[in-house]
C-alpha atoms as a PDB file:
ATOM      1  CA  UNK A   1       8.462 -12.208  47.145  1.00  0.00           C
ATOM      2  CA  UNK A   2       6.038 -13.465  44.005  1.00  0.00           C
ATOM      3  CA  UNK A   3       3.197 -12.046  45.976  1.00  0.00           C
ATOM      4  CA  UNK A   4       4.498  -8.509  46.887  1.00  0.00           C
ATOM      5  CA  UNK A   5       5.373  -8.470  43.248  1.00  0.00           C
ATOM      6  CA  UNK A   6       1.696 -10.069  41.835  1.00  0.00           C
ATOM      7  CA  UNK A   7       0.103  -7.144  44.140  1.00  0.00           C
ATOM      8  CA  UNK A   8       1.761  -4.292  41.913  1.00  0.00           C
ATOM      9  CA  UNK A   9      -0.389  -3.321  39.339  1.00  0.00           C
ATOM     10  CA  UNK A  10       0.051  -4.698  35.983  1.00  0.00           C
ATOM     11  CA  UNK A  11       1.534  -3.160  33.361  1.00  0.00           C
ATOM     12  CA  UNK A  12      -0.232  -4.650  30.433  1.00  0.00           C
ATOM     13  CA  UNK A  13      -3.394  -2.673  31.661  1.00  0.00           C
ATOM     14  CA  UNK A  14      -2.430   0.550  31.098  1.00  0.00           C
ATOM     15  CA  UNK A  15      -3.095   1.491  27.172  1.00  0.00           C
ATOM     16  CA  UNK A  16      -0.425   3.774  25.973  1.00  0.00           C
ATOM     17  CA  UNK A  17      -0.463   6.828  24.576  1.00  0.00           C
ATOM     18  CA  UNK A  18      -1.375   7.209  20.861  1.00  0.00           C
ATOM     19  CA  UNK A  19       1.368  10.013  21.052  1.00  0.00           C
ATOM     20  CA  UNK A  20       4.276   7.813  22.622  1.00  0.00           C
ATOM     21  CA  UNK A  21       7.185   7.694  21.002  1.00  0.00           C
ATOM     22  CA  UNK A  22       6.976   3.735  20.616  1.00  0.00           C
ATOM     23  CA  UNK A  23       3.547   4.186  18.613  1.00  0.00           C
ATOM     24  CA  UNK A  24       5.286   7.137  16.598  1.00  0.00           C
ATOM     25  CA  UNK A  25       8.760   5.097  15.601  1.00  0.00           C
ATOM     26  CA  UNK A  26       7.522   1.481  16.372  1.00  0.00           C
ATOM     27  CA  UNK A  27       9.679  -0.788  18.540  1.00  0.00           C
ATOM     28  CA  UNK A  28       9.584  -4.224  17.331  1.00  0.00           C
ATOM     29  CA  UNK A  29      12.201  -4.435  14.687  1.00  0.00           C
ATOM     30  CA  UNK A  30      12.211  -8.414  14.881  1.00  0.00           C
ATOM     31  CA  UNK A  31      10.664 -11.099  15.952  1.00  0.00           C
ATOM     32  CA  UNK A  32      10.489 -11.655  19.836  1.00  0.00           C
ATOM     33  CA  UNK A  33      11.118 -15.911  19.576  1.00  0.00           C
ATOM     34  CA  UNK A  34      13.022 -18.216  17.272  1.00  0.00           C
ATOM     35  CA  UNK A  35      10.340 -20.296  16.968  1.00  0.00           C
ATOM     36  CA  UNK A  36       7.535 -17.523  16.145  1.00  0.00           C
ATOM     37  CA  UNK A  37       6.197 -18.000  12.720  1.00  0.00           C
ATOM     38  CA  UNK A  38       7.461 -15.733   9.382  1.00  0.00           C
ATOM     39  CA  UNK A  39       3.572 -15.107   9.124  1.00  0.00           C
ATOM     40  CA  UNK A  40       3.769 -13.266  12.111  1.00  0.00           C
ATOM     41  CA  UNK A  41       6.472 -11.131  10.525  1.00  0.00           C
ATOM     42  CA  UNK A  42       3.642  -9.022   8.773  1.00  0.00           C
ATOM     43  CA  UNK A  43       3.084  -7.504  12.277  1.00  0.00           C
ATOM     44  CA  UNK A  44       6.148  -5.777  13.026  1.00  0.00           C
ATOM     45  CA  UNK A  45       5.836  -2.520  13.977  1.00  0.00           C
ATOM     46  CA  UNK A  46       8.808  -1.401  11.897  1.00  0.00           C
ATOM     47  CA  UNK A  47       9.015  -1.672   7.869  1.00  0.00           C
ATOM     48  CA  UNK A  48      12.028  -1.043   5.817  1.00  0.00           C
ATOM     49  CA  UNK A  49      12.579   2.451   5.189  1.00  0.00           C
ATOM     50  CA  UNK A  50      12.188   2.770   1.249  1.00  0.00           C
ATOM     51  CA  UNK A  51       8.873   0.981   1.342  1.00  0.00           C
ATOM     52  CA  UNK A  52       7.370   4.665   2.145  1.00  0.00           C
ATOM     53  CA  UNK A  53       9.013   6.000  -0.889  1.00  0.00           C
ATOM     54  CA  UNK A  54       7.888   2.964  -3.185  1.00  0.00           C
ATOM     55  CA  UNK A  55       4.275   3.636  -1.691  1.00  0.00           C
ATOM     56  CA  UNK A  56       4.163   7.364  -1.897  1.00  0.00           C
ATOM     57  CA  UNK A  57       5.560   6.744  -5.977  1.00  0.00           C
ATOM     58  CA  UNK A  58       2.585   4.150  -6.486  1.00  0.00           C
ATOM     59  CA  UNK A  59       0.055   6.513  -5.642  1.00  0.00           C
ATOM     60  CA  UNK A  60       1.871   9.492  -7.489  1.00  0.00           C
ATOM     61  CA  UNK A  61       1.698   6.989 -10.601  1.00  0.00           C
ATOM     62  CA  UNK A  62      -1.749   5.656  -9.729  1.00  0.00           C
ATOM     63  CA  UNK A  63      -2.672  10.133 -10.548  1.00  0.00           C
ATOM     64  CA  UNK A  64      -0.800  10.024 -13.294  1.00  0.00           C
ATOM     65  CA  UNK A  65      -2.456   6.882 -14.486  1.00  0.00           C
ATOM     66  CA  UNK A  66      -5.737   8.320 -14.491  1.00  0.00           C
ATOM     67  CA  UNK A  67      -5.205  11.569 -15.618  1.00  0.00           C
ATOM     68  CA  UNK A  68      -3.554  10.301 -18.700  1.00  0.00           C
ATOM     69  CA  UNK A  69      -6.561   7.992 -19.073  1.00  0.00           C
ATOM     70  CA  UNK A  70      -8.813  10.795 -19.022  1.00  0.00           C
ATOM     71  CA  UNK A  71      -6.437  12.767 -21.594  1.00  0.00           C
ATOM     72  CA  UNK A  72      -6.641   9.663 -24.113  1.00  0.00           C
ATOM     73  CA  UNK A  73     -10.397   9.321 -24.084  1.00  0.00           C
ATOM     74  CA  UNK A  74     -10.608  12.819 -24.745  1.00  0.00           C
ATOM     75  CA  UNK A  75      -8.470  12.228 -27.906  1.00  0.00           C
ATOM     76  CA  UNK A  76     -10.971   8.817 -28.692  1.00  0.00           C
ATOM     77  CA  UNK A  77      -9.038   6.041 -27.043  1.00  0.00           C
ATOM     78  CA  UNK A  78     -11.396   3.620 -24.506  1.00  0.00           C
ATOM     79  CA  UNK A  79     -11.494   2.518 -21.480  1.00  0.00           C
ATOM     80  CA  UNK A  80     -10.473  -1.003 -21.362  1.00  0.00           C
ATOM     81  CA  UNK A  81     -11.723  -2.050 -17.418  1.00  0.00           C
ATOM     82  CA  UNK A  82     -15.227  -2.439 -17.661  1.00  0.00           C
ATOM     83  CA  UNK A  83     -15.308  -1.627 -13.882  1.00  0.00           C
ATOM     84  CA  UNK A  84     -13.210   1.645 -14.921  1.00  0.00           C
ATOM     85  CA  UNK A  85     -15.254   2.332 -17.985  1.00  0.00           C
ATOM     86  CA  UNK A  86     -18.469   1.964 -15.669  1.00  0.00           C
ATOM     87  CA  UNK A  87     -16.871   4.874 -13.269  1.00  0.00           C
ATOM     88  CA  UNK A  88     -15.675   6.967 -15.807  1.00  0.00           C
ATOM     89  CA  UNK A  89     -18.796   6.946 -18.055  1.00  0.00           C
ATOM     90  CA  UNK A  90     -20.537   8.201 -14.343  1.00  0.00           C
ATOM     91  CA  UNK A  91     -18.177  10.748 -13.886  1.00  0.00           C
ATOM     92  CA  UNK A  92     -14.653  11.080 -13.958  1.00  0.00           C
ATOM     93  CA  UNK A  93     -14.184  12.324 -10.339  1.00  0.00           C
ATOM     94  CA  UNK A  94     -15.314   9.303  -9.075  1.00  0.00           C
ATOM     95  CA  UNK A  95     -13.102   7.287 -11.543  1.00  0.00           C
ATOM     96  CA  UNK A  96     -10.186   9.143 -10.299  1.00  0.00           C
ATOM     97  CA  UNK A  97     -11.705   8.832  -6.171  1.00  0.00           C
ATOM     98  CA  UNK A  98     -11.927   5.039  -6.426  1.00  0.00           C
ATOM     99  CA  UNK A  99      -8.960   4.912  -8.686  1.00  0.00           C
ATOM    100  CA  UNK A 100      -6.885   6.177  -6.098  1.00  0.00           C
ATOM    101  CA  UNK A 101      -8.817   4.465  -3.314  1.00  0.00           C
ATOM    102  CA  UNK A 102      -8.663   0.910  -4.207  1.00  0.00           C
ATOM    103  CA  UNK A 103      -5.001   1.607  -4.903  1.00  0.00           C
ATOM    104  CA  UNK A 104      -4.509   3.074  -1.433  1.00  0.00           C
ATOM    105  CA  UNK A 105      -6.008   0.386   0.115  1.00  0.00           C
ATOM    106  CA  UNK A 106      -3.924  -2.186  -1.609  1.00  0.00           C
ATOM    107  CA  UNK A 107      -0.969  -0.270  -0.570  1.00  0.00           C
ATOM    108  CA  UNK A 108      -1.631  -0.782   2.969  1.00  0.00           C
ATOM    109  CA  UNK A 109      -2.521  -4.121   2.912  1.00  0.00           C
ATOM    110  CA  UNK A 110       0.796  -5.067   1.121  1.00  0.00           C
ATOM    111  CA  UNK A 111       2.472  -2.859   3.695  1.00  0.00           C
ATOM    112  CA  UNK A 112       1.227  -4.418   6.280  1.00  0.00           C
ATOM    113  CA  UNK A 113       1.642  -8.102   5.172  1.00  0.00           C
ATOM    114  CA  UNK A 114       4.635  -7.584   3.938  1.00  0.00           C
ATOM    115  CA  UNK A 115       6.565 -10.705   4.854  1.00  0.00           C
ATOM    116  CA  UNK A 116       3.647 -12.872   4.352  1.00  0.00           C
ATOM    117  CA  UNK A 117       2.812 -14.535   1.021  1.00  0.00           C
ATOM    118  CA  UNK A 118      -0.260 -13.431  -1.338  1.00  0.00           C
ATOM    119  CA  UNK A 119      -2.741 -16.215  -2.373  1.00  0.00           C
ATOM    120  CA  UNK A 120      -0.317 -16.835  -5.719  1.00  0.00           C
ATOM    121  CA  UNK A 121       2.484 -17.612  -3.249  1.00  0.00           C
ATOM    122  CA  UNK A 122       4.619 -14.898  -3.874  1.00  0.00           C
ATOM    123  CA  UNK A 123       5.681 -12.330  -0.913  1.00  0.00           C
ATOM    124  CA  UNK A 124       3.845  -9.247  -0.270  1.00  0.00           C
ATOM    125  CA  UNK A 125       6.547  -7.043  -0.567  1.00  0.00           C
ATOM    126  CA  UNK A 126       7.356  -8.582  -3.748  1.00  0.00           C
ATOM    127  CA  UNK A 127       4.054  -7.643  -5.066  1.00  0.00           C
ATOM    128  CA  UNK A 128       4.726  -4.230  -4.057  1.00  0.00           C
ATOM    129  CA  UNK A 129       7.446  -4.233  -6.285  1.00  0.00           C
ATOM    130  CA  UNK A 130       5.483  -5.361  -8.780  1.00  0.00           C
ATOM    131  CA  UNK A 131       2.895  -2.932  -8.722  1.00  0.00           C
ATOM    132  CA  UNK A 132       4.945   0.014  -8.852  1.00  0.00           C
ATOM    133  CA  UNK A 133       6.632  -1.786 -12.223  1.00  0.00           C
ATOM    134  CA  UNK A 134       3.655  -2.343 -13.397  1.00  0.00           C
ATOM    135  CA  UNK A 135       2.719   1.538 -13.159  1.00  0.00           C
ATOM    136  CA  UNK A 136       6.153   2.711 -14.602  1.00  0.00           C
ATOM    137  CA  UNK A 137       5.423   0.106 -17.639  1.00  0.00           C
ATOM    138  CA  UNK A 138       1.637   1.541 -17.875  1.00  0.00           C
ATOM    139  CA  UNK A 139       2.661   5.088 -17.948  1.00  0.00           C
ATOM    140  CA  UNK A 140       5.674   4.745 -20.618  1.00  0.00           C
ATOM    141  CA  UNK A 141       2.656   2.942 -22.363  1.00  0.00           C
ATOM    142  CA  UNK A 142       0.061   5.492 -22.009  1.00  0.00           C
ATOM    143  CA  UNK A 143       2.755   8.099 -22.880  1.00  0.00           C
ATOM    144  CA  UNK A 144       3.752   6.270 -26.255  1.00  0.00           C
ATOM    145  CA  UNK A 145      -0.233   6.486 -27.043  1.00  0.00           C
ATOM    146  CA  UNK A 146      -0.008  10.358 -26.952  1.00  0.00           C
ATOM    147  CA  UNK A 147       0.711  12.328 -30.673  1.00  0.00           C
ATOM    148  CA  UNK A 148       4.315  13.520 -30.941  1.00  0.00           C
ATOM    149  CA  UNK A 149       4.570  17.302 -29.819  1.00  0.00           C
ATOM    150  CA  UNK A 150       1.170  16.836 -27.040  1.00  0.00           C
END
């Protein structure tokens, strides 16, 4: 009986469709052992739900960001990044390209490693969190720079 059944083909060769419903909605909600290790967490195929919402409002602040930065140095503030300043100072569609690029990209990788921990020990996900504080704090900044009645 093993051999009739080592005679089938086998399943783990055929790729699957990149329109499947398991590559659309994801199927592994868990991991598959006890034993497996949290770092392999990071590879589930499934992420909370709300971590779309916190991503899609880091990159809404992450526009807002810059185009409040380029309002202020209109009005004579600076640029305090050198890296930024460097960007800007070349021309402000790249700022606002790489800007929203290197922010994009930081997004996924926290997605993605979301249960595992950063190099400063704290969880991924919890940096998440962090960075979309740390653009709600930056804006209500950048907005208290602005003259009353602009």
């Amino acid at each position: 009986m093993m051999q009739q059944e080592r005679r089938r083909m086998d399943r783990r060769s055929k790729v699957a469709s990149p329109f499947s419903h398991h590559r659309l909605t994801g199927r592994r909600r868990t991991l598959r052992r006890s034993g497996e290790d949290q770092a392999a967490a990071g590879h589930l195929d499934l992420y909370p739900r709300h971590f779309m919402a916190v991503a899609v409002s880091i990159l809404l602040l992450c526009i807002l960001d810059a185009h409040n930065t380029l309002r202020l140095l209109e009005m004579g503030a600076r640029e305090v990044n050198p890296f930024m300043d460097v960007l800007i100072r070349q021309s402000p569609r790249l700022f606002v390209m790489c800007k929203f690029l290197l922010t994009g990209f930081g997004i996924i990788l926290l997605m993605a490693y979301h249960n595992a921990r950063t190099i400063i020990g704290i969880r991924a996900r919890a940096a998440l969190y962090m960075a979309l504080l740390g653009y709600v704090v930056l804006i209500i900044y950048q907005w208290s720079m602005f003259p009353a009645g602009s």
